[in-house]
C-alpha atoms as a PDB file:
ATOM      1  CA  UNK A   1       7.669 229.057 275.084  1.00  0.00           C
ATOM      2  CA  UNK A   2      10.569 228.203 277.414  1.00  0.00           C
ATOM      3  CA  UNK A   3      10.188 228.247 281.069  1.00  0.00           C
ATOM      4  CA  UNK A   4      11.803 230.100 282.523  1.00  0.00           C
ATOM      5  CA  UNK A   5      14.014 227.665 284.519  1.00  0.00           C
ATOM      6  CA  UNK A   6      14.717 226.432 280.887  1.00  0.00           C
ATOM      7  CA  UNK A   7      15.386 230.638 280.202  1.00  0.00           C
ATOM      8  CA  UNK A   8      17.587 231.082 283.114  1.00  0.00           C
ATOM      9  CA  UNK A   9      19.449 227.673 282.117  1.00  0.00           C
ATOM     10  CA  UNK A  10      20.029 229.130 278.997  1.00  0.00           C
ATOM     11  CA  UNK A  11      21.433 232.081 279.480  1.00  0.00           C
ATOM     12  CA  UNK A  12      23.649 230.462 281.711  1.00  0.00           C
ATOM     13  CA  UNK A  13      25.060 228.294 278.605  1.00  0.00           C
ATOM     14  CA  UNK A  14      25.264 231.724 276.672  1.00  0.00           C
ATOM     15  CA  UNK A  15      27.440 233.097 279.495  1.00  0.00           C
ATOM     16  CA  UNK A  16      29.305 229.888 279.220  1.00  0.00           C
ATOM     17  CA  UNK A  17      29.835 229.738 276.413  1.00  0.00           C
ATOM     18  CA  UNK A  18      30.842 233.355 275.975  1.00  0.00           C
ATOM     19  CA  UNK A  19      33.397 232.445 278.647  1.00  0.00           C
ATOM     20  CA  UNK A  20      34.935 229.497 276.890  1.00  0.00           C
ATOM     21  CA  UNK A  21      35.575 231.291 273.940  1.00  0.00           C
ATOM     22  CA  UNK A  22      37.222 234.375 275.641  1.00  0.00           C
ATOM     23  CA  UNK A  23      39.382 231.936 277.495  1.00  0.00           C
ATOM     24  CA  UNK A  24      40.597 229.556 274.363  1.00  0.00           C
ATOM     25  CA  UNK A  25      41.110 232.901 272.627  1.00  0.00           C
ATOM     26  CA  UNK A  26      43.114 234.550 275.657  1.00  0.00           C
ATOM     27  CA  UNK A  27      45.246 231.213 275.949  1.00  0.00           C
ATOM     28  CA  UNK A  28      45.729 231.247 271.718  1.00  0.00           C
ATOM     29  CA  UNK A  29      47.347 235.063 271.958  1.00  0.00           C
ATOM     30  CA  UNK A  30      49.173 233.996 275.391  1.00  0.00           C
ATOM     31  CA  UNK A  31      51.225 231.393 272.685  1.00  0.00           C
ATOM     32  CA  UNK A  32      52.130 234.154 270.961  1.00  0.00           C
ATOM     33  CA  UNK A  33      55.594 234.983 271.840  1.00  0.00           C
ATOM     34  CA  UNK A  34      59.047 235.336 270.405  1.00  0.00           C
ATOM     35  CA  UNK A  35      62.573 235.209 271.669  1.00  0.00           C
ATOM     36  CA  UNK A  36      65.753 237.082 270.188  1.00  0.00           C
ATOM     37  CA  UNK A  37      69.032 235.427 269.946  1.00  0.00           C
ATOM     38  CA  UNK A  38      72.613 236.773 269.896  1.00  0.00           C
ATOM     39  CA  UNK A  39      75.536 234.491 269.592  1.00  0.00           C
ATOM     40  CA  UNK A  40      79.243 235.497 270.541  1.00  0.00           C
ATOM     41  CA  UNK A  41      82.386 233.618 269.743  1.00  0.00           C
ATOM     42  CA  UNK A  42      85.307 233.684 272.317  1.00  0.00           C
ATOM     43  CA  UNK A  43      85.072 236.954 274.699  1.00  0.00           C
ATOM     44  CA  UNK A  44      83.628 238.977 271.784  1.00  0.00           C
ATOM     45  CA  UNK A  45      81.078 241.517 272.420  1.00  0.00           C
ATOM     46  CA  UNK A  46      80.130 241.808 269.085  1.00  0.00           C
ATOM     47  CA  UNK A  47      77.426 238.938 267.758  1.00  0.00           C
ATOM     48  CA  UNK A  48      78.620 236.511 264.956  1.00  0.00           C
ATOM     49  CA  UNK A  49      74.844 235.684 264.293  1.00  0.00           C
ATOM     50  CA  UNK A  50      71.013 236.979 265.572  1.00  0.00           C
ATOM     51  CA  UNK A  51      68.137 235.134 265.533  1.00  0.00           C
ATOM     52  CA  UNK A  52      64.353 236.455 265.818  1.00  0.00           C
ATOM     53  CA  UNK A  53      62.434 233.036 266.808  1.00  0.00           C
ATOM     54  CA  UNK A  54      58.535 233.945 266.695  1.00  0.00           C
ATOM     55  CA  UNK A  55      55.983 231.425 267.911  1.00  0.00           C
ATOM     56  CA  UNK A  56      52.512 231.587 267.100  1.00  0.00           C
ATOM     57  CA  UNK A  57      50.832 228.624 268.797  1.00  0.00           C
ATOM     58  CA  UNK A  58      51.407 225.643 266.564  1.00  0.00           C
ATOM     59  CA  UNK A  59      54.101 227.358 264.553  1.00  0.00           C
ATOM     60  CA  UNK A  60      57.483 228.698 264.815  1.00  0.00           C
ATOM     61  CA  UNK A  61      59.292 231.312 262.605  1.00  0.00           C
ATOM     62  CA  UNK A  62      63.184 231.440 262.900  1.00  0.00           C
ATOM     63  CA  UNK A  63      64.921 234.306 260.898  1.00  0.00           C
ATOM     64  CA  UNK A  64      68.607 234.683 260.843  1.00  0.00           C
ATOM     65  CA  UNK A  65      69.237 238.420 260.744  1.00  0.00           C
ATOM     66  CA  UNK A  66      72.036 240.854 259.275  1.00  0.00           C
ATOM     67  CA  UNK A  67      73.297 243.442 261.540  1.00  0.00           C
ATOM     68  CA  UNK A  68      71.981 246.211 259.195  1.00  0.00           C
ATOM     69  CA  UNK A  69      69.240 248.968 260.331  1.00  0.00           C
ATOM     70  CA  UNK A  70      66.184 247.610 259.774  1.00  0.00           C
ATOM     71  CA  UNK A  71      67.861 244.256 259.650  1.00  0.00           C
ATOM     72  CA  UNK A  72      67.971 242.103 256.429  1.00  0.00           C
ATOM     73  CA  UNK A  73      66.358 238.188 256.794  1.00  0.00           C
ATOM     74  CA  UNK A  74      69.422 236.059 255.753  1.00  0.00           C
ATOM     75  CA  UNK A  75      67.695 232.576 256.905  1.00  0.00           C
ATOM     76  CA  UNK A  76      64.197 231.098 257.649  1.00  0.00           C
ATOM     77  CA  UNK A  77      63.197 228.108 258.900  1.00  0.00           C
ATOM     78  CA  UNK A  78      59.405 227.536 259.901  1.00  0.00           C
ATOM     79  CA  UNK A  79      58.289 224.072 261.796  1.00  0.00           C
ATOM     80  CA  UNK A  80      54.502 223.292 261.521  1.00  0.00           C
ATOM     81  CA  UNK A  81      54.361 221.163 264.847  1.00  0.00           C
ATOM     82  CA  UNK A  82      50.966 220.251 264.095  1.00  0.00           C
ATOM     83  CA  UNK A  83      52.144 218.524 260.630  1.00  0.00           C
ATOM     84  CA  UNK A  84      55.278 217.960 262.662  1.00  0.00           C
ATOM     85  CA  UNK A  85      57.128 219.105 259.555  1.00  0.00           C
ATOM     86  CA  UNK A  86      60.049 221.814 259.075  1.00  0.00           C
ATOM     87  CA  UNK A  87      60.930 223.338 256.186  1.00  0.00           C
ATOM     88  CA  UNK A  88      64.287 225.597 255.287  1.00  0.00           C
ATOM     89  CA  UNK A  89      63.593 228.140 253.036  1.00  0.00           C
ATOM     90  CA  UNK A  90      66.242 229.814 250.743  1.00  0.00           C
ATOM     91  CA  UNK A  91      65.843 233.304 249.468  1.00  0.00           C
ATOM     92  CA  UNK A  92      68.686 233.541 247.228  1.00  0.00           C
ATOM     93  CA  UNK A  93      67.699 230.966 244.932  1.00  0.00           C
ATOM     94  CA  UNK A  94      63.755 230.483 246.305  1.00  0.00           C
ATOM     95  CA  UNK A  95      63.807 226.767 247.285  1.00  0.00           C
ATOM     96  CA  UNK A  96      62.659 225.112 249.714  1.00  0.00           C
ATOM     97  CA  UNK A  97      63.685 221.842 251.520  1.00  0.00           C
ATOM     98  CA  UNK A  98      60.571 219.986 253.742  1.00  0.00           C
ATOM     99  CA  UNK A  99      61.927 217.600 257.026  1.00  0.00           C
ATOM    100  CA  UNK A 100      59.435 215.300 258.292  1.00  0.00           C
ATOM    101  CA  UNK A 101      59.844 214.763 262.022  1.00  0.00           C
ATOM    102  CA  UNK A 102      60.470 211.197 261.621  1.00  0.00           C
ATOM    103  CA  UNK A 103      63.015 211.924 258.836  1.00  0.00           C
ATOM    104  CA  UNK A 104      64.828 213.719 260.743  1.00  0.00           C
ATOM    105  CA  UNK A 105      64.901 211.506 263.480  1.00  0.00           C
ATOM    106  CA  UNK A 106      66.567 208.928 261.432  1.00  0.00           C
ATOM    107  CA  UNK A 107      69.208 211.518 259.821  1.00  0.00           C
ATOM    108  CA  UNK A 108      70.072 211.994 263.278  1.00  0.00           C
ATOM    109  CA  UNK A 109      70.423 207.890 264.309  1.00  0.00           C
ATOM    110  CA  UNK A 110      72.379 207.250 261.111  1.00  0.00           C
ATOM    111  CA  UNK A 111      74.605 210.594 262.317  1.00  0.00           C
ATOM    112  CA  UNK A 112      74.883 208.698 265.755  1.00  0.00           C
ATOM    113  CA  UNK A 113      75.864 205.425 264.005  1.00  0.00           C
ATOM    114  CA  UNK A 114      78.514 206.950 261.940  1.00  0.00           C
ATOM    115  CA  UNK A 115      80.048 209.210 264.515  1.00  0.00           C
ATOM    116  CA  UNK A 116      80.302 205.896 266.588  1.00  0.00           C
ATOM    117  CA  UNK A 117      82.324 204.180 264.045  1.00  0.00           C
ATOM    118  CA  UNK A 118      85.383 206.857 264.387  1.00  0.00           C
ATOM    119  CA  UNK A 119      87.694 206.417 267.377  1.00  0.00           C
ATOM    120  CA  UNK A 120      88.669 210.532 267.793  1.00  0.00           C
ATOM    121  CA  UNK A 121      85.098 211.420 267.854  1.00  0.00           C
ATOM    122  CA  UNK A 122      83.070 208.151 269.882  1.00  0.00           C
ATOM    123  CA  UNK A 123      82.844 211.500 272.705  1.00  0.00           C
ATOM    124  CA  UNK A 124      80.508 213.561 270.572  1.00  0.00           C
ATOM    125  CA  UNK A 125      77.570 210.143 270.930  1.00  0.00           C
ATOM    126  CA  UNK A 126      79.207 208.907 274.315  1.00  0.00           C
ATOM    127  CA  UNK A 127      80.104 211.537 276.678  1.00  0.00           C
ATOM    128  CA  UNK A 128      78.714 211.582 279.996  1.00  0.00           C
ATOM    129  CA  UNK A 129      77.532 215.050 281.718  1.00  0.00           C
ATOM    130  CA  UNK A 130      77.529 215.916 285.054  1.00  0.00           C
ATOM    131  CA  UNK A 131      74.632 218.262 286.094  1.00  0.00           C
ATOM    132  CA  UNK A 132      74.873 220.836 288.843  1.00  0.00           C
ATOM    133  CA  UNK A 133      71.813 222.986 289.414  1.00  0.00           C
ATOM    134  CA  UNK A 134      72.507 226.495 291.236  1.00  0.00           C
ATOM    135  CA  UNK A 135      68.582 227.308 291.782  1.00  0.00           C
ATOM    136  CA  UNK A 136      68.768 230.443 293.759  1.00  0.00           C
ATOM    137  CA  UNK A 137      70.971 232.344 290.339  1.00  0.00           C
ATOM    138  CA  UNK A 138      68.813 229.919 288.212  1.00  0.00           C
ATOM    139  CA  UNK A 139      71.478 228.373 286.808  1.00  0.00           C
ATOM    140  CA  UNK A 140      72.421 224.439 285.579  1.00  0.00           C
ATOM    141  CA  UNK A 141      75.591 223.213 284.765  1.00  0.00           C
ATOM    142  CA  UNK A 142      76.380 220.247 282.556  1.00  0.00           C
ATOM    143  CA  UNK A 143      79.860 219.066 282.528  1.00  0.00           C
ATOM    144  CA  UNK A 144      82.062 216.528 280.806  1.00  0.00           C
ATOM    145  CA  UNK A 145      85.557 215.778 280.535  1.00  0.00           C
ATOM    146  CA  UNK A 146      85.570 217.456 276.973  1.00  0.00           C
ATOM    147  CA  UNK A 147      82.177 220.022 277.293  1.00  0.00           C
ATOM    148  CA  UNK A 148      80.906 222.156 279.356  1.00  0.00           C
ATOM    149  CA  UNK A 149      77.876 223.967 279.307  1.00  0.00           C
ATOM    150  CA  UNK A 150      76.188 226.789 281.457  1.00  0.00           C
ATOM    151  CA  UNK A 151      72.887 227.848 281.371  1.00  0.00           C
ATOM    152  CA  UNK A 152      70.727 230.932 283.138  1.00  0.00           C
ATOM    153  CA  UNK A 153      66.968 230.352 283.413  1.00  0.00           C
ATOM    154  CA  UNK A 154      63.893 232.000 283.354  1.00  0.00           C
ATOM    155  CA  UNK A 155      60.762 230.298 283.987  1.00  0.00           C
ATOM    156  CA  UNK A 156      57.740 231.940 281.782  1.00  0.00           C
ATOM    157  CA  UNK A 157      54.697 234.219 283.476  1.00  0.00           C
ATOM    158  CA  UNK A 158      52.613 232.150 280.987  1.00  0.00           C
ATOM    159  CA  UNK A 159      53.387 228.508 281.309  1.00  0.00           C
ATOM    160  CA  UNK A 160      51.826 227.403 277.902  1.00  0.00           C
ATOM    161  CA  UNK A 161      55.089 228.750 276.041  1.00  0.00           C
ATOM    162  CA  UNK A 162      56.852 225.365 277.468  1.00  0.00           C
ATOM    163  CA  UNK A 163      55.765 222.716 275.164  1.00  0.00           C
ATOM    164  CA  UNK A 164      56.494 224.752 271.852  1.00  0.00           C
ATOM    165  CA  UNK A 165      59.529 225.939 273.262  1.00  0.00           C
ATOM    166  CA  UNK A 166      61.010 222.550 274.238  1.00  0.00           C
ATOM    167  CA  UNK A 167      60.031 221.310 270.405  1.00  0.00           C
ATOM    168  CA  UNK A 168      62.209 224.046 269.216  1.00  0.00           C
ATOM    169  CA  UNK A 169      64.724 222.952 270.739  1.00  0.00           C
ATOM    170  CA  UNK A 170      64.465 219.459 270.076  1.00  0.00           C
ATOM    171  CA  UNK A 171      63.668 220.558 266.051  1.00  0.00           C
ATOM    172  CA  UNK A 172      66.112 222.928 266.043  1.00  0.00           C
ATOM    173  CA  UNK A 173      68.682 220.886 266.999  1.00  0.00           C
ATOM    174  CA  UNK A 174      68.788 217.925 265.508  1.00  0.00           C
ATOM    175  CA  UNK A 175      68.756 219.920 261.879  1.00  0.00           C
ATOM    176  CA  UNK A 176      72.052 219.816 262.334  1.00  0.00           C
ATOM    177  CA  UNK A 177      71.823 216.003 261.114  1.00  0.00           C
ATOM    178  CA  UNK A 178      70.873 217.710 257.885  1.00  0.00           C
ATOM    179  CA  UNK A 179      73.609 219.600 257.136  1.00  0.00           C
ATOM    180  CA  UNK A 180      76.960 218.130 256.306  1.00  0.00           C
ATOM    181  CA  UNK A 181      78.400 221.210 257.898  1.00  0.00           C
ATOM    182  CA  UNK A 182      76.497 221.299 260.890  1.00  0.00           C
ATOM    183  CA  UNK A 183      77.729 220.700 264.603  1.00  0.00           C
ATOM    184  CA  UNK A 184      76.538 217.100 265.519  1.00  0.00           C
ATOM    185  CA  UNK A 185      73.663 217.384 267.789  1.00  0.00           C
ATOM    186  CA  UNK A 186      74.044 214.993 270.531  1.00  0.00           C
ATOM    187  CA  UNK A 187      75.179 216.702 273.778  1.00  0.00           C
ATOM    188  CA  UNK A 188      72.844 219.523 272.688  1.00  0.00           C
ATOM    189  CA  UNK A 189      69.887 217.282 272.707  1.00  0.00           C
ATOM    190  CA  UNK A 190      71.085 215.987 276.804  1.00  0.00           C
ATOM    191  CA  UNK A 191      71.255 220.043 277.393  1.00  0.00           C
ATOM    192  CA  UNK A 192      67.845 219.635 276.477  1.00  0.00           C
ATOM    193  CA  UNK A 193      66.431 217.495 278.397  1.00  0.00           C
ATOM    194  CA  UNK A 194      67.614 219.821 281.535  1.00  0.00           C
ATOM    195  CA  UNK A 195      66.256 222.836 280.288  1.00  0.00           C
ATOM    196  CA  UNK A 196      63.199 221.009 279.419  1.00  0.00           C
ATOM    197  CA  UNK A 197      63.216 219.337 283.161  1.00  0.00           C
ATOM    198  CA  UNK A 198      63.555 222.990 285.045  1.00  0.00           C
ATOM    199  CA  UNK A 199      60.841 224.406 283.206  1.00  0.00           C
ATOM    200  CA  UNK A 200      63.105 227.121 281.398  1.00  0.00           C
ATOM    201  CA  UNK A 201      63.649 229.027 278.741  1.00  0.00           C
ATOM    202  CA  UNK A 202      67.206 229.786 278.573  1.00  0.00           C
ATOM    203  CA  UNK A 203      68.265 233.577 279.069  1.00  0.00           C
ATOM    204  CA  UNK A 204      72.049 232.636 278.222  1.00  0.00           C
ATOM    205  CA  UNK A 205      74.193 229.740 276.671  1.00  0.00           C
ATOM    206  CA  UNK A 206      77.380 229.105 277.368  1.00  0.00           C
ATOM    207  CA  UNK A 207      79.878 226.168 275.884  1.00  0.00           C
ATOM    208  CA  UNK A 208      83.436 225.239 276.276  1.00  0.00           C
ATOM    209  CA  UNK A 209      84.873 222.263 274.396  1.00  0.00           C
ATOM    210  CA  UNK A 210      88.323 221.326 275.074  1.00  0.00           C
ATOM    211  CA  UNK A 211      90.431 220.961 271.497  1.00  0.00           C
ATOM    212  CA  UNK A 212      89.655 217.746 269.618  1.00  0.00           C
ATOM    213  CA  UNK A 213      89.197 216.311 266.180  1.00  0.00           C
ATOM    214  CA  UNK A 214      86.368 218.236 265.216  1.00  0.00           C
ATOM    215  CA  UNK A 215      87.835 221.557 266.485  1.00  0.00           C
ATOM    216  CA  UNK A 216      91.426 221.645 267.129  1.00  0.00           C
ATOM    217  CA  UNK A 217      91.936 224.981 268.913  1.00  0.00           C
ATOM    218  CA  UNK A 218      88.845 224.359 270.932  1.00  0.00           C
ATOM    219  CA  UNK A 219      85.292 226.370 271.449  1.00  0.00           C
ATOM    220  CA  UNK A 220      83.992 228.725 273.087  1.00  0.00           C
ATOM    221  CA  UNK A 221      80.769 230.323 272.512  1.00  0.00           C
ATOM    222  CA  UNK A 222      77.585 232.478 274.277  1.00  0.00           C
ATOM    223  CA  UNK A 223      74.265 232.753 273.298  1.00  0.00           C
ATOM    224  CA  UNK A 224      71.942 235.899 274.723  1.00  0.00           C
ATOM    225  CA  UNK A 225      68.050 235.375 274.812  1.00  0.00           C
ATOM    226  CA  UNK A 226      65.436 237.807 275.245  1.00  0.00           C
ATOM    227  CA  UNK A 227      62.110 236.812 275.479  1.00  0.00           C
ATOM    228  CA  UNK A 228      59.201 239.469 274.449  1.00  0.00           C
ATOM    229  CA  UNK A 229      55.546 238.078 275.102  1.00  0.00           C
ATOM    230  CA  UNK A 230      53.084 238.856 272.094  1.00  0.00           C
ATOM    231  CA  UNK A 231      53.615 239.464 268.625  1.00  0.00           C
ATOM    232  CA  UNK A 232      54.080 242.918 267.044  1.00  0.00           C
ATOM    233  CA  UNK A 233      52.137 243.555 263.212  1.00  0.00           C
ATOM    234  CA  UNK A 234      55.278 243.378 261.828  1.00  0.00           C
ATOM    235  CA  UNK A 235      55.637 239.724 263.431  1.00  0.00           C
ATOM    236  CA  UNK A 236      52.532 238.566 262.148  1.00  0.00           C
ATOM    237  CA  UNK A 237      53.617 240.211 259.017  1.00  0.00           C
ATOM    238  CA  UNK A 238      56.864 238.404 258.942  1.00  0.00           C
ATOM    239  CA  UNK A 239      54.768 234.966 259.856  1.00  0.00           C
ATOM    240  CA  UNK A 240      52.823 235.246 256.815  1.00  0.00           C
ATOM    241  CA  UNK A 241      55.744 236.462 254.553  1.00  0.00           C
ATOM    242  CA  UNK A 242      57.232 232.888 255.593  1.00  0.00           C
ATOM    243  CA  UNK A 243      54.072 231.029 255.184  1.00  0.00           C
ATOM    244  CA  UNK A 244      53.733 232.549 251.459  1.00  0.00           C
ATOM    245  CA  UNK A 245      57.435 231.158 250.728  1.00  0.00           C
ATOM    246  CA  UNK A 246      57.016 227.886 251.922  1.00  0.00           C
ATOM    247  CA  UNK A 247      54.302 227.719 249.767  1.00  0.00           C
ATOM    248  CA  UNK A 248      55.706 229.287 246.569  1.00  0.00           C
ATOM    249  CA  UNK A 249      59.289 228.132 246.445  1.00  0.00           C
ATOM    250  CA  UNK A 250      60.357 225.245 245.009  1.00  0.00           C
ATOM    251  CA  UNK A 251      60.682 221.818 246.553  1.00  0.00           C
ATOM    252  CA  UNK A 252      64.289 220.595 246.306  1.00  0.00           C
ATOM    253  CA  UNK A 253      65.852 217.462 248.150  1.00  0.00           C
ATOM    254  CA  UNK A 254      68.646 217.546 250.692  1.00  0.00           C
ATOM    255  CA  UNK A 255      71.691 216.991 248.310  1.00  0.00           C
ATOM    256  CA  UNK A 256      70.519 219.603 245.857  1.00  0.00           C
ATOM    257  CA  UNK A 257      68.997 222.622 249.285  1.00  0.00           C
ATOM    258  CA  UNK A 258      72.475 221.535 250.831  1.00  0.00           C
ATOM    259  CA  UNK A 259      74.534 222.077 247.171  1.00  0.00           C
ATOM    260  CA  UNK A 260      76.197 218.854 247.193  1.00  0.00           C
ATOM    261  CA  UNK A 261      74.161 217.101 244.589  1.00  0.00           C
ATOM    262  CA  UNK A 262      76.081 218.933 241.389  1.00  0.00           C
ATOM    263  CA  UNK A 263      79.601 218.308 243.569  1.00  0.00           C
ATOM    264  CA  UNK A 264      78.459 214.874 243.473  1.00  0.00           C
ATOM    265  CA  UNK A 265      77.649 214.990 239.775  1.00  0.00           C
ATOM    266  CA  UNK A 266      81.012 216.167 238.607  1.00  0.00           C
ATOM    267  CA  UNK A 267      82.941 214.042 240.472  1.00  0.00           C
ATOM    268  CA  UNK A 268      80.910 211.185 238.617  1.00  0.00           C
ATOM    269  CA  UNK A 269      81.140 212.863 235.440  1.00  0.00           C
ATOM    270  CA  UNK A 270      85.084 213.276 236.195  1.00  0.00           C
ATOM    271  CA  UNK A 271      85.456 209.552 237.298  1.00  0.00           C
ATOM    272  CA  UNK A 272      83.571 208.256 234.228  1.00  0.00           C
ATOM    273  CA  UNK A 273      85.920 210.025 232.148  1.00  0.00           C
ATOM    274  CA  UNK A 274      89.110 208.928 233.582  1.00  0.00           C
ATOM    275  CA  UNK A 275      87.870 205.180 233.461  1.00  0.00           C
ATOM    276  CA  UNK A 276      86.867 205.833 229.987  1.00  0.00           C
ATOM    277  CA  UNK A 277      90.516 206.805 229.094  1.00  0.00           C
END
């Protein structure tokens, strides 16, 4: 028989542990979260895209949306940052194209390396920002002779939503190394690091680039953010929809997710032939 200081003592570890559990369980649904995304070209006030991002501790769900009523999932992308692994997924044709970290990492150097290489677009790697911080409107500022960026701020009740958060936007961004057709990534990644530094998640997005070789009549675009804490069923519904298609559609590699592989085949085929003649 215990005695009872050995009773009282464990009790205490019941209680404890009881504790514990409620707590990692509280802090596991306090990840839960998601943010939705409009973006606006020019002065528009109708969005050219809409996101639904949902986060669910280790994992993140990004849906590109239609405008219809209940909206249509055009686009999913789902990073695993416990595998540190992102996968596109494509519903038209079920495929699926897998992005290690690391992979990724290098698509973006060898982007960098090229970029470098031509004269007209050396800014996109090289250009130097300016950051102004306007606290009190939570604001920052990033400027450059070509860019400019403003961001509003809100700093999260629940400050575990940070580190996921900033790895979406890391992720997020440099998948633009991945697609031929993509924006290159680079003063993104510096806007960042500043959102990352204030401890934000970004409520609004603006840019302004000045006209260049990459777009001649210039940019200007907005992004609105809402972020909802908690996940609704049909979330957690949508979660596992995504999880099921990453598992059942088939692996393809970059050239053929991106389409360029069978582009690149005919132009062979076509070559061979005229040598052949």
């Amino acid at each position: 028989m215990l005695s009872p200081n050995w009773a009282s003592q464990a009790r205490n570890l019941t209680f404890v542990a009881s504790m514990l559990a409620i707590c990692i369980g509280t802090n596991a649904m306090a990840q839960e979260f998601k943010i939705e995304t409009a973006i606006y070209a020019g002065d528009s006030k109708v969005p050219v895209a809409q996101n639904v991002t949902l986060f669910q501790r280790d994992l993140v769900v990004d849906l590109k949306i239609d405008s219809a009523t209940p909206p249509n999932i055009v686009d999913t992308k789902v990073y695993d940052s416990r595998q540190k692994l992102v996968a596109l997924l494509d519903h038209t044709r079920k495929i699926r194209l897998e992005i290690s970290d690391n992979r990724l990492l290098q698509m973006v150097e060898g982007l960098r390396r090229d970029i470098s290489q031509k004269k007209n677009l050396q800014f996109l790697v090289d250009e130097t920002f300016t950051e102004s911080q306007e606290l009190e409107a939570s604001r920052i500022r990033l400027t450059s002779p070509s860019i400019r960026y403003l961001v509003e701020g809100q700093r999260p009740a629940d400050t575990s939503y940070l580190k996921i958060h900033g790895e979406f936007l890391d992720i997020f961004s440099r998948l633009n190394a991945s697609d031929p057709g993509g924006f290159p990534p680079f003063a993104r990644l510096k806007l960042n690091q500043s959102i990352k530094k204030m401890g934000w998640i970004p409520s609004a997005v603006e840019i302004e680039m000045e006209p260049n070789a990459l777009v001649t009549n210039g940019l200007k675009m907005k992004s609105t953010h809402i972020l909802i804490d908690g996940l609704s069923k049909d979330d957690n519904a949508r979660i596992e929809s995504a999880k099921n298609q990453w598992l059942s559609y088939q692996a393809v590699n970059l050239l053929e997710f991106r389409g360029i592989e069978k582009t690149a085949s005919t132009k062979a085929k076509v070559g061979a032939t005229t040598t052949t003649k």
